[in-house]
PDB file of N, CA and C in Angstrom:
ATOM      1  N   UNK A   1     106.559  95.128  92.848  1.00  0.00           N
ATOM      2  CA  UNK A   1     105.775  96.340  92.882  1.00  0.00           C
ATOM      3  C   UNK A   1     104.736  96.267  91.768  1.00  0.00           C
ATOM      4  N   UNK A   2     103.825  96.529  92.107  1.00  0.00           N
ATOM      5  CA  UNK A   2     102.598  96.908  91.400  1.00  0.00           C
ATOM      6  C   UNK A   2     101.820  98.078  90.551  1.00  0.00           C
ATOM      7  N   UNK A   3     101.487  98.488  89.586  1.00  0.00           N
ATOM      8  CA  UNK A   3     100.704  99.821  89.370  1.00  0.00           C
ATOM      9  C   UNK A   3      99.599  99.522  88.708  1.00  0.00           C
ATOM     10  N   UNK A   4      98.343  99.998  89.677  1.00  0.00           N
ATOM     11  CA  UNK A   4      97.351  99.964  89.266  1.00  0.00           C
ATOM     12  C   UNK A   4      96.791 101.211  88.308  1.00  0.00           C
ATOM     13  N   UNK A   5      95.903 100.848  87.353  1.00  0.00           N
ATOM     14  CA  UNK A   5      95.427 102.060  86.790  1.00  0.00           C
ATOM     15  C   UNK A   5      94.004 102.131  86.946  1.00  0.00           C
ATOM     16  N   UNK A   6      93.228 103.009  87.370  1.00  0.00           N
ATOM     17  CA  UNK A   6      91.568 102.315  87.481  1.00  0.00           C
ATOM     18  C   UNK A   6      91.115 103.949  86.846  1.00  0.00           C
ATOM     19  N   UNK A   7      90.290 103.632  85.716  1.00  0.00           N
ATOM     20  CA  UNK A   7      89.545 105.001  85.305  1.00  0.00           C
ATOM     21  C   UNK A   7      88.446 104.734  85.021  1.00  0.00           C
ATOM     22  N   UNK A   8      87.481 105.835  84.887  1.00  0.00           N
ATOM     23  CA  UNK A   8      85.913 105.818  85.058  1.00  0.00           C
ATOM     24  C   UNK A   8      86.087 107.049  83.319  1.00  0.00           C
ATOM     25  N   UNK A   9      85.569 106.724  82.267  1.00  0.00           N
ATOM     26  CA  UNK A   9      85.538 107.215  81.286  1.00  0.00           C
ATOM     27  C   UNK A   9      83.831 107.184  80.353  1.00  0.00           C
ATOM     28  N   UNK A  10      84.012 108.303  79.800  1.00  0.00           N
ATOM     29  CA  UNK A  10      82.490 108.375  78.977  1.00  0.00           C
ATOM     30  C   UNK A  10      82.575 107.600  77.839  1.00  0.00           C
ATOM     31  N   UNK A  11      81.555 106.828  77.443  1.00  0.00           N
ATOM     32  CA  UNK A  11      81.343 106.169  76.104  1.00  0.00           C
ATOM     33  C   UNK A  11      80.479 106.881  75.384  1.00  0.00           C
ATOM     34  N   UNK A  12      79.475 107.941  76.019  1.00  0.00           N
ATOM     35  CA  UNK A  12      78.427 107.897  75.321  1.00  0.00           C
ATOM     36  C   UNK A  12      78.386 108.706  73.988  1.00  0.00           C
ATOM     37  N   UNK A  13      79.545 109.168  73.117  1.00  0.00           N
ATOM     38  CA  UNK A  13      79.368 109.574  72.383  1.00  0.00           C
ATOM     39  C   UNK A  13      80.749 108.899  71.572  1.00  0.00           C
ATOM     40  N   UNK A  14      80.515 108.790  70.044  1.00  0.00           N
ATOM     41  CA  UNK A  14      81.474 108.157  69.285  1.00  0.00           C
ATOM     42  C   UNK A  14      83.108 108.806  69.523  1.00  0.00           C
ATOM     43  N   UNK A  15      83.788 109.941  69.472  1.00  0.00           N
ATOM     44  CA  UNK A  15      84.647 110.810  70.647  1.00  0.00           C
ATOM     45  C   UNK A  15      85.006 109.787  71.681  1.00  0.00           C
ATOM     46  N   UNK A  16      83.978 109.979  72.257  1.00  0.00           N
ATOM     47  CA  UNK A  16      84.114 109.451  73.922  1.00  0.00           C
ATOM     48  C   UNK A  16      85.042 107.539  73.766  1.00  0.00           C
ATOM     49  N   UNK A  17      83.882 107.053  72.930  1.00  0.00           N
ATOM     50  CA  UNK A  17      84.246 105.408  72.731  1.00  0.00           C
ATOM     51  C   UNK A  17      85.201 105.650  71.902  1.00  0.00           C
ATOM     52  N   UNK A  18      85.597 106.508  71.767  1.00  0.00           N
ATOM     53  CA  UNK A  18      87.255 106.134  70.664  1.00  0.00           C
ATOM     54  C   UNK A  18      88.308 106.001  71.586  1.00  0.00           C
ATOM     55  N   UNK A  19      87.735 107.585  72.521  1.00  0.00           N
ATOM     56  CA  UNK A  19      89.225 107.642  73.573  1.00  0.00           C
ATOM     57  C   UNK A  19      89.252 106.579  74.502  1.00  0.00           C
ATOM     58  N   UNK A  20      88.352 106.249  74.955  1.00  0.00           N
ATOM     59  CA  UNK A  20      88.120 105.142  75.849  1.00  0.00           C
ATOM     60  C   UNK A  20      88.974 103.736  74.622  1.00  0.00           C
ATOM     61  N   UNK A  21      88.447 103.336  73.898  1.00  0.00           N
ATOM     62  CA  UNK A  21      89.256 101.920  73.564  1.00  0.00           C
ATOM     63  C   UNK A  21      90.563 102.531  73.199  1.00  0.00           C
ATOM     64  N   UNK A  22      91.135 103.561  72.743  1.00  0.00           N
ATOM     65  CA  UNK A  22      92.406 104.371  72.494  1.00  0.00           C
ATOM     66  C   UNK A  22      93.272 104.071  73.730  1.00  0.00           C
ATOM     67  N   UNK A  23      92.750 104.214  74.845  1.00  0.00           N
ATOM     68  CA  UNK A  23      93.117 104.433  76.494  1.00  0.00           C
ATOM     69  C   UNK A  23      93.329 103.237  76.781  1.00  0.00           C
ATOM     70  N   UNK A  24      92.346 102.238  76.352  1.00  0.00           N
ATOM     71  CA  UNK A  24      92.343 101.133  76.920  1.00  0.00           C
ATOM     72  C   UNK A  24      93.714  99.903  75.910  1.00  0.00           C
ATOM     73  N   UNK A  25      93.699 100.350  74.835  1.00  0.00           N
ATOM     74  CA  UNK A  25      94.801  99.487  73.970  1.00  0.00           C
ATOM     75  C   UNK A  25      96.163 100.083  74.016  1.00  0.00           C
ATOM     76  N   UNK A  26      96.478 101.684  74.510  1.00  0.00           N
ATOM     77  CA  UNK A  26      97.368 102.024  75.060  1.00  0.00           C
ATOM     78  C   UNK A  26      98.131 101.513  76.311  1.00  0.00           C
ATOM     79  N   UNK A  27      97.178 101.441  77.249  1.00  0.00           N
ATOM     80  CA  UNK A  27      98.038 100.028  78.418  1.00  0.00           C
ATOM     81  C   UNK A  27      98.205  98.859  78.288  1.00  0.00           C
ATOM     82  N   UNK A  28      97.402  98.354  77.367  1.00  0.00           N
ATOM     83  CA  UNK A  28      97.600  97.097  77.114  1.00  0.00           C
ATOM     84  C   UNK A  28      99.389  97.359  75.996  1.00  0.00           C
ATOM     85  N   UNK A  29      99.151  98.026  75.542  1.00  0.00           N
ATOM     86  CA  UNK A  29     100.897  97.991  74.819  1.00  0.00           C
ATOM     87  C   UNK A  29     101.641  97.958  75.432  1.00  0.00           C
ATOM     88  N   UNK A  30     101.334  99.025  76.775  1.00  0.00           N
ATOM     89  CA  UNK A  30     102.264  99.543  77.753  1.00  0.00           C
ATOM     90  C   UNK A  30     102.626  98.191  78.275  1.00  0.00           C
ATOM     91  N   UNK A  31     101.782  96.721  78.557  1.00  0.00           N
ATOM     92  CA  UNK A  31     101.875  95.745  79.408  1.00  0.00           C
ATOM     93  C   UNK A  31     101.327  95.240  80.366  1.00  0.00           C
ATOM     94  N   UNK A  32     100.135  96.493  80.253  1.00  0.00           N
ATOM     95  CA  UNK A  32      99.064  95.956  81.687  1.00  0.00           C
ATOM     96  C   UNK A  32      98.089  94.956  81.209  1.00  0.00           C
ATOM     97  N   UNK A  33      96.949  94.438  81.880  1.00  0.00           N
ATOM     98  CA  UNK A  33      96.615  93.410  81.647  1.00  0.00           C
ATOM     99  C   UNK A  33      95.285  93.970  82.111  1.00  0.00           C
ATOM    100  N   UNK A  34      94.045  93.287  81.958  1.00  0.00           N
ATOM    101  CA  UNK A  34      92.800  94.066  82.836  1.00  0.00           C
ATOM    102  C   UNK A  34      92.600  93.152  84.034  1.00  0.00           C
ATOM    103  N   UNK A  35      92.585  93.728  85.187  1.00  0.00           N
ATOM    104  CA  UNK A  35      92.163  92.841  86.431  1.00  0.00           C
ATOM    105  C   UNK A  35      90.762  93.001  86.729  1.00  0.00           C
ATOM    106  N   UNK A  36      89.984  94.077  86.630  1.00  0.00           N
ATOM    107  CA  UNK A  36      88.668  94.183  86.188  1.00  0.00           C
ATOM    108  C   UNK A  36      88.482  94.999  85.099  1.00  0.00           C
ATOM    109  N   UNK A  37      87.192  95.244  84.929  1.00  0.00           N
ATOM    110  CA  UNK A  37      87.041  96.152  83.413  1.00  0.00           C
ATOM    111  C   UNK A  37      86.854  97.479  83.266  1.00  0.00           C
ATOM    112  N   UNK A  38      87.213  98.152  84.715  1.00  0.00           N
ATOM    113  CA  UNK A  38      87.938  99.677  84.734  1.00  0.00           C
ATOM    114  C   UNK A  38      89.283  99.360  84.908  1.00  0.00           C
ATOM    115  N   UNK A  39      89.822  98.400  85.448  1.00  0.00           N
ATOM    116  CA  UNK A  39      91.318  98.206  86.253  1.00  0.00           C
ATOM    117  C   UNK A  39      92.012  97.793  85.962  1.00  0.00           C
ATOM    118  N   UNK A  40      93.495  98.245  85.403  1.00  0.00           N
ATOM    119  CA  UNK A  40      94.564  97.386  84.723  1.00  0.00           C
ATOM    120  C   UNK A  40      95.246  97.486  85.731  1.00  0.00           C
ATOM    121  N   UNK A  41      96.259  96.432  85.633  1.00  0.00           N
ATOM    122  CA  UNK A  41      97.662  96.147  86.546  1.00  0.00           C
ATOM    123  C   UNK A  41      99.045  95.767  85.597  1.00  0.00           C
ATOM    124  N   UNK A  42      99.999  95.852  86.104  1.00  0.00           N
ATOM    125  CA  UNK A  42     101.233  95.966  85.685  1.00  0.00           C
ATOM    126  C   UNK A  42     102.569  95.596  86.824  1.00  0.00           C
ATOM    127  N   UNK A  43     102.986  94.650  86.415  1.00  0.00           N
ATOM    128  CA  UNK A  43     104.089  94.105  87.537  1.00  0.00           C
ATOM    129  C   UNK A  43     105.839  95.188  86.988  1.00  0.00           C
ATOM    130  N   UNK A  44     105.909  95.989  88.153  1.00  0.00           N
ATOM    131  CA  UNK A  44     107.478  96.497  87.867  1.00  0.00           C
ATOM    132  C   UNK A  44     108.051  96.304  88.481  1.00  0.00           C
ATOM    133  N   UNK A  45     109.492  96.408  88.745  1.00  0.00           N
ATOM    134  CA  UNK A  45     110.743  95.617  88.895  1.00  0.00           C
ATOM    135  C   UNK A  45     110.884  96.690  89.873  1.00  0.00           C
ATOM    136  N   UNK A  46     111.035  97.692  89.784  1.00  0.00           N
ATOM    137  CA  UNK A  46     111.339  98.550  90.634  1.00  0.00           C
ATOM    138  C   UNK A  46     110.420 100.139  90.747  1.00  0.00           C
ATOM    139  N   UNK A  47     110.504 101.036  91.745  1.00  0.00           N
ATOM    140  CA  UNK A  47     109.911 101.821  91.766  1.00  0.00           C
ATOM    141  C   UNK A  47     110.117 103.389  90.718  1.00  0.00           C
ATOM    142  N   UNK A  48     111.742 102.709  89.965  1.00  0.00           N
ATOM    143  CA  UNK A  48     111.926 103.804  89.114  1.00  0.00           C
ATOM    144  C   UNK A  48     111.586 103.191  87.995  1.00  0.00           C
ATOM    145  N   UNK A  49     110.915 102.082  87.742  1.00  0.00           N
ATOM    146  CA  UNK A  49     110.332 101.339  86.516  1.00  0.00           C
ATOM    147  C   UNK A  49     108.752 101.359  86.878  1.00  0.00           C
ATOM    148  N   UNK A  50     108.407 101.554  87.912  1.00  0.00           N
ATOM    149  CA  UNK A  50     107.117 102.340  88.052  1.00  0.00           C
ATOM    150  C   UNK A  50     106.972 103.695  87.599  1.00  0.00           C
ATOM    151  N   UNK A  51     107.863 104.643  88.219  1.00  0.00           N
ATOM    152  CA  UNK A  51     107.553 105.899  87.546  1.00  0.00           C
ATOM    153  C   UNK A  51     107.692 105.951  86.182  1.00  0.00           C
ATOM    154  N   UNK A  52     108.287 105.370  85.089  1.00  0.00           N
ATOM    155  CA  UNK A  52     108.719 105.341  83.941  1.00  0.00           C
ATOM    156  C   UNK A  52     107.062 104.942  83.433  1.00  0.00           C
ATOM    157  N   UNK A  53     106.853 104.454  83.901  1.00  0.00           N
ATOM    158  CA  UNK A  53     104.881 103.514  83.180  1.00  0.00           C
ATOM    159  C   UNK A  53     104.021 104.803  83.661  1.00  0.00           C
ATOM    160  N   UNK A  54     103.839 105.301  84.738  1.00  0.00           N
ATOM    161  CA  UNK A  54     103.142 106.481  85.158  1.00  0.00           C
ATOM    162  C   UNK A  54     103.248 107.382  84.446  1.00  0.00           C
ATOM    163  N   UNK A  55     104.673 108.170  83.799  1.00  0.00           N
ATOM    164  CA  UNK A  55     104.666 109.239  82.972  1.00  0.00           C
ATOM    165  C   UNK A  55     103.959 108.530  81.738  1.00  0.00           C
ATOM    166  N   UNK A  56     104.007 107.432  81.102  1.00  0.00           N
ATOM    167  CA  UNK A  56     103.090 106.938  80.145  1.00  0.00           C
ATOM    168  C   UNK A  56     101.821 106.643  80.166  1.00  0.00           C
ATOM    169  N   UNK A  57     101.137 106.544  81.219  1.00  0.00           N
ATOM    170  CA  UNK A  57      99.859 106.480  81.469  1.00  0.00           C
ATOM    171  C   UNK A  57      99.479 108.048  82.010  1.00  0.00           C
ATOM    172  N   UNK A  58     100.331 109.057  81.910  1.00  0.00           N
ATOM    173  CA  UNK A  58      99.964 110.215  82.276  1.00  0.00           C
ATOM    174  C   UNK A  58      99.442 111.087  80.941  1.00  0.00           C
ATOM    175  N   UNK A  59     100.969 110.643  79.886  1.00  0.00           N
ATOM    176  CA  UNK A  59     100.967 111.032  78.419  1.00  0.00           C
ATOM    177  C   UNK A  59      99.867 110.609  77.888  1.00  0.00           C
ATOM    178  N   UNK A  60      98.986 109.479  78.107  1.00  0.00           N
ATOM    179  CA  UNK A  60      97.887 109.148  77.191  1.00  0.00           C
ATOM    180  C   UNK A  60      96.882 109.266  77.660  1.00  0.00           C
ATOM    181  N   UNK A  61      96.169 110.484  79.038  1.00  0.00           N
ATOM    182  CA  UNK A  61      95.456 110.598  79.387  1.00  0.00           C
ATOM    183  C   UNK A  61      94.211 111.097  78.471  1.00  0.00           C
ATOM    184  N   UNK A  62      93.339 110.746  78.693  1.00  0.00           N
ATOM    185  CA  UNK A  62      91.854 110.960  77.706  1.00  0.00           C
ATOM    186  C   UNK A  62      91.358 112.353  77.999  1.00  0.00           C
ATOM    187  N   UNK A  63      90.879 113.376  77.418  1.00  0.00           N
ATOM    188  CA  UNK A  63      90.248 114.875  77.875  1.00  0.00           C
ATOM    189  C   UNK A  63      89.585 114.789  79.132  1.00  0.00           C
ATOM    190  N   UNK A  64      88.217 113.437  79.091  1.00  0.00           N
ATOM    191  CA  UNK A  64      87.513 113.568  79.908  1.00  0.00           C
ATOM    192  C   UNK A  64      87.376 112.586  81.410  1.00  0.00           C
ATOM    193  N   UNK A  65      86.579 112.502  81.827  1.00  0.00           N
ATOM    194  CA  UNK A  65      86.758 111.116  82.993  1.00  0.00           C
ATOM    195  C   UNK A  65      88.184 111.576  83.837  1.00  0.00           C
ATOM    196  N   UNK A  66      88.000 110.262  84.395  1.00  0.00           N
ATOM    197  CA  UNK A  66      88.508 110.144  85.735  1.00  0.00           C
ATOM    198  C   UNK A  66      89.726 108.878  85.864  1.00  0.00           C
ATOM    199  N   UNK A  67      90.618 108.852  85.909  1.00  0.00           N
ATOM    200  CA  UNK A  67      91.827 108.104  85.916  1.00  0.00           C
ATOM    201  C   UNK A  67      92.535 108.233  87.630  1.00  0.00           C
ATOM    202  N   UNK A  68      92.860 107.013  87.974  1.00  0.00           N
ATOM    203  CA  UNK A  68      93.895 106.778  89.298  1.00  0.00           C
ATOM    204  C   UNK A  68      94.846 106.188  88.987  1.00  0.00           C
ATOM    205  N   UNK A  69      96.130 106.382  89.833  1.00  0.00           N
ATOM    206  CA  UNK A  69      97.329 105.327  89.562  1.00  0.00           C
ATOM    207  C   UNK A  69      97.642 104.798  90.943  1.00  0.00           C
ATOM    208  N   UNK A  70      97.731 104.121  91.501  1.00  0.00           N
ATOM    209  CA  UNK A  70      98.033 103.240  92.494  1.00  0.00           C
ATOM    210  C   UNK A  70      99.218 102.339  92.437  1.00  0.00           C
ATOM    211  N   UNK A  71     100.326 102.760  93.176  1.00  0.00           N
ATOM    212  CA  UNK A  71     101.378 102.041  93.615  1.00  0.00           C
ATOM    213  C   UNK A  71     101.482 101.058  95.003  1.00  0.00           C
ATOM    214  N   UNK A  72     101.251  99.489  94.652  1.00  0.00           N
ATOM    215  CA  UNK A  72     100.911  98.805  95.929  1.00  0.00           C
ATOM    216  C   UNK A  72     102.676  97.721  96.021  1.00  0.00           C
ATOM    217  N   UNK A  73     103.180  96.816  96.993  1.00  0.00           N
ATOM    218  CA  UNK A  73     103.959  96.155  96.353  1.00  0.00           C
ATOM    219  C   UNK A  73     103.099  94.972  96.480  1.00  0.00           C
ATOM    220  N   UNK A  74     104.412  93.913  96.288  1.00  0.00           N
ATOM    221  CA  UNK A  74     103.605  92.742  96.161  1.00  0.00           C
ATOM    222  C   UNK A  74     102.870  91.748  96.738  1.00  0.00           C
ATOM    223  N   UNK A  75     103.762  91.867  98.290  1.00  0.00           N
ATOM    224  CA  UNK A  75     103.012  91.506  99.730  1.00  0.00           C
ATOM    225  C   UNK A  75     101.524  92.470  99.570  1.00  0.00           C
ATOM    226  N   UNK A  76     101.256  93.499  99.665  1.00  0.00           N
ATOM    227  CA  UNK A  76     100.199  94.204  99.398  1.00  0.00           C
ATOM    228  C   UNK A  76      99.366  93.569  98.180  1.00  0.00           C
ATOM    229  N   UNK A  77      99.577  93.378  96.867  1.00  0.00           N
ATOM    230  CA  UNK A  77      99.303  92.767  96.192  1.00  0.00           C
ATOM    231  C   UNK A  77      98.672  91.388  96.186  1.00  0.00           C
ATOM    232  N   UNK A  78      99.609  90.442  97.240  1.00  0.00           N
ATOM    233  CA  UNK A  78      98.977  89.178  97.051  1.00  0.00           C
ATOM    234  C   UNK A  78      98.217  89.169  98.721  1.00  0.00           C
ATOM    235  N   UNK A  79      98.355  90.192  99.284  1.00  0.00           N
ATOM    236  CA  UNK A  79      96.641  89.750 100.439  1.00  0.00           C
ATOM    237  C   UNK A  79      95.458  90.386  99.798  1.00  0.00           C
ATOM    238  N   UNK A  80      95.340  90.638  98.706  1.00  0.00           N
ATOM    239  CA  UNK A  80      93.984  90.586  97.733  1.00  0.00           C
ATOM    240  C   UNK A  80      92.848  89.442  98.366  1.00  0.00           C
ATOM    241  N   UNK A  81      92.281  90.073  98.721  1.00  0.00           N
ATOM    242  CA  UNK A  81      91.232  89.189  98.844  1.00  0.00           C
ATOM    243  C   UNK A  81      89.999  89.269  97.496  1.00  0.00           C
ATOM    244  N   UNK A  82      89.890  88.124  96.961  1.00  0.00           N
ATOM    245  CA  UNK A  82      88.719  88.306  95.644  1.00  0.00           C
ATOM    246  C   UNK A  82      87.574  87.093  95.774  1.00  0.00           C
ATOM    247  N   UNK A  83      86.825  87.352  95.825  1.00  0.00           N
ATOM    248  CA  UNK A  83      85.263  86.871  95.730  1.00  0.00           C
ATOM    249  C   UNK A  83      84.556  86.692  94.641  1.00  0.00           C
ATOM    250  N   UNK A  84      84.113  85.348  94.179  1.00  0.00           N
ATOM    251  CA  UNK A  84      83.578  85.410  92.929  1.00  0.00           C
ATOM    252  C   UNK A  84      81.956  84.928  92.773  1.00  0.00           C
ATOM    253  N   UNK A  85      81.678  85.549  92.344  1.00  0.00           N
ATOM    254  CA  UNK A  85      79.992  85.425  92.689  1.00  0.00           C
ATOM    255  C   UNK A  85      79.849  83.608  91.809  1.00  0.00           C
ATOM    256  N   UNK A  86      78.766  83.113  91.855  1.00  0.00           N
ATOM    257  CA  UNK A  86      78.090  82.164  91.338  1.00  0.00           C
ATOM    258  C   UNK A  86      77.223  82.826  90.507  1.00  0.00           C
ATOM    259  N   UNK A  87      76.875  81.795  89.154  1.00  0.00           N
ATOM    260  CA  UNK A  87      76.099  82.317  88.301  1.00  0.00           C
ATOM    261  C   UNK A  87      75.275  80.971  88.204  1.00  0.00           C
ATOM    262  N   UNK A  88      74.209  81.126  88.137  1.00  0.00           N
ATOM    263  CA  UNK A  88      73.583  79.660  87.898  1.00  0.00           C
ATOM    264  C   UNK A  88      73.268  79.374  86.565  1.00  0.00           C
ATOM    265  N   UNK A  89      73.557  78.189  85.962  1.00  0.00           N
ATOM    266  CA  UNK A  89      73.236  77.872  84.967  1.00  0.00           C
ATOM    267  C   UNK A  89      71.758  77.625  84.435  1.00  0.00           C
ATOM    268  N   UNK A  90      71.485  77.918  83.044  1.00  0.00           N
ATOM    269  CA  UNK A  90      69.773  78.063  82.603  1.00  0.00           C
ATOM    270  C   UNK A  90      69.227  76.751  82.841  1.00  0.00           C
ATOM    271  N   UNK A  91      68.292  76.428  83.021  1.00  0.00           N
ATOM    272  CA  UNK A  91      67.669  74.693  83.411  1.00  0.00           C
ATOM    273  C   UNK A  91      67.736  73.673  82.464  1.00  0.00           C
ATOM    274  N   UNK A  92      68.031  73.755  81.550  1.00  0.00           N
ATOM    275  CA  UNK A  92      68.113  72.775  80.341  1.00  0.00           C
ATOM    276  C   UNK A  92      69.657  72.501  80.118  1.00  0.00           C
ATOM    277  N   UNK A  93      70.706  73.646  80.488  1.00  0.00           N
ATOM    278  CA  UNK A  93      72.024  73.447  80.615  1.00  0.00           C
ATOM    279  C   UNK A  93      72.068  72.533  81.722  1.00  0.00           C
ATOM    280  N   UNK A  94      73.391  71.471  80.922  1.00  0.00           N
ATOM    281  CA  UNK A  94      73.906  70.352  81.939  1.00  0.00           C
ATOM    282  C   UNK A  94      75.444  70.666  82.171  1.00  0.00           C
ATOM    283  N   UNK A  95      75.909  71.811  81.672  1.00  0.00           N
ATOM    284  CA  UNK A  95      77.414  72.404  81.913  1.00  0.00           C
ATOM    285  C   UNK A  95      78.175  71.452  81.008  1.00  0.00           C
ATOM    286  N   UNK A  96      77.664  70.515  79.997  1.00  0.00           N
ATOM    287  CA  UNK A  96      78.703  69.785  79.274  1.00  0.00           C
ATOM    288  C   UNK A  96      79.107  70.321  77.818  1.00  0.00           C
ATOM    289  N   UNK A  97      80.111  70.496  77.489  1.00  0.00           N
ATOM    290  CA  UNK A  97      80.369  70.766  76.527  1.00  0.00           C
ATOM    291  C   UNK A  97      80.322  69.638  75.060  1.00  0.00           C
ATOM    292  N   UNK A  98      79.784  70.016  74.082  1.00  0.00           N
ATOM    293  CA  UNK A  98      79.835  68.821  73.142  1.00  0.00           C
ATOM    294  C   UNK A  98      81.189  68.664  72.164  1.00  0.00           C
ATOM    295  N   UNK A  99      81.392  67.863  71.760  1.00  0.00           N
ATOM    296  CA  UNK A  99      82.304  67.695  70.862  1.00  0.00           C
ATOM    297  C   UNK A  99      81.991  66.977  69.688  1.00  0.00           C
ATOM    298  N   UNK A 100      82.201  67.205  68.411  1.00  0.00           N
ATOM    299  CA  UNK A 100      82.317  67.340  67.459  1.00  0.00           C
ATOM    300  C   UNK A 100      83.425  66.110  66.599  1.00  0.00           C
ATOM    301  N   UNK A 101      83.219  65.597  66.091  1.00  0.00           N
ATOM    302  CA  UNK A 101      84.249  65.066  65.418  1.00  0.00           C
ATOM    303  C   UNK A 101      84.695  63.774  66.552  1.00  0.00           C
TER     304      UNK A 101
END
């Protein structure tokens, strides 16, 4: 089982960017991990070890913005389909890394 957390939060004022990295180093204690950079995930054992993470991601909710919790399992979980864009490298880059020593 899975729990997603995905929130949409204000930075634009020093307040705002506190609660936001506050929010954001709070799940990471909790054990989530970022799957994108609104979206944490968290693998639980069971669905009463899901609710146990939910009342904690409920407790550290921020004043403002917008927070979801999403319970998927893991079959659900792994037909994820993810797409990763290409980035092209600048023209003088040859993608090699140098080494030193």
């Amino acid at each position: 089982m899975w729990l997603l957390v995905l929130f949409d939060l204000p930075t634009e004022t020093k307040k705002d960017l506190r609660e936001y990295t506050q929010f954001r180093k709070r799940l990471i204690q909790d054990g989530f991990t970022m799957f994108q950079f609104s979206i944490y995930v968290r693998h639980c054992a069971s669905m009463e070890n899901a609710e146990v993470h939910k009342k904690r991601v409920k407790a550290i909710l921020p004043e403002y913005g917008k927070v979801g919790i999403i319970c998927i399992t893991d079959k659900q979980f792994g037909n994820i389909e993810l797409f990763y864009g290409t980035k092209s490298l600048p023209p003088n880059a040859s993608g090699q890394q140098l080494e030193l020593f």
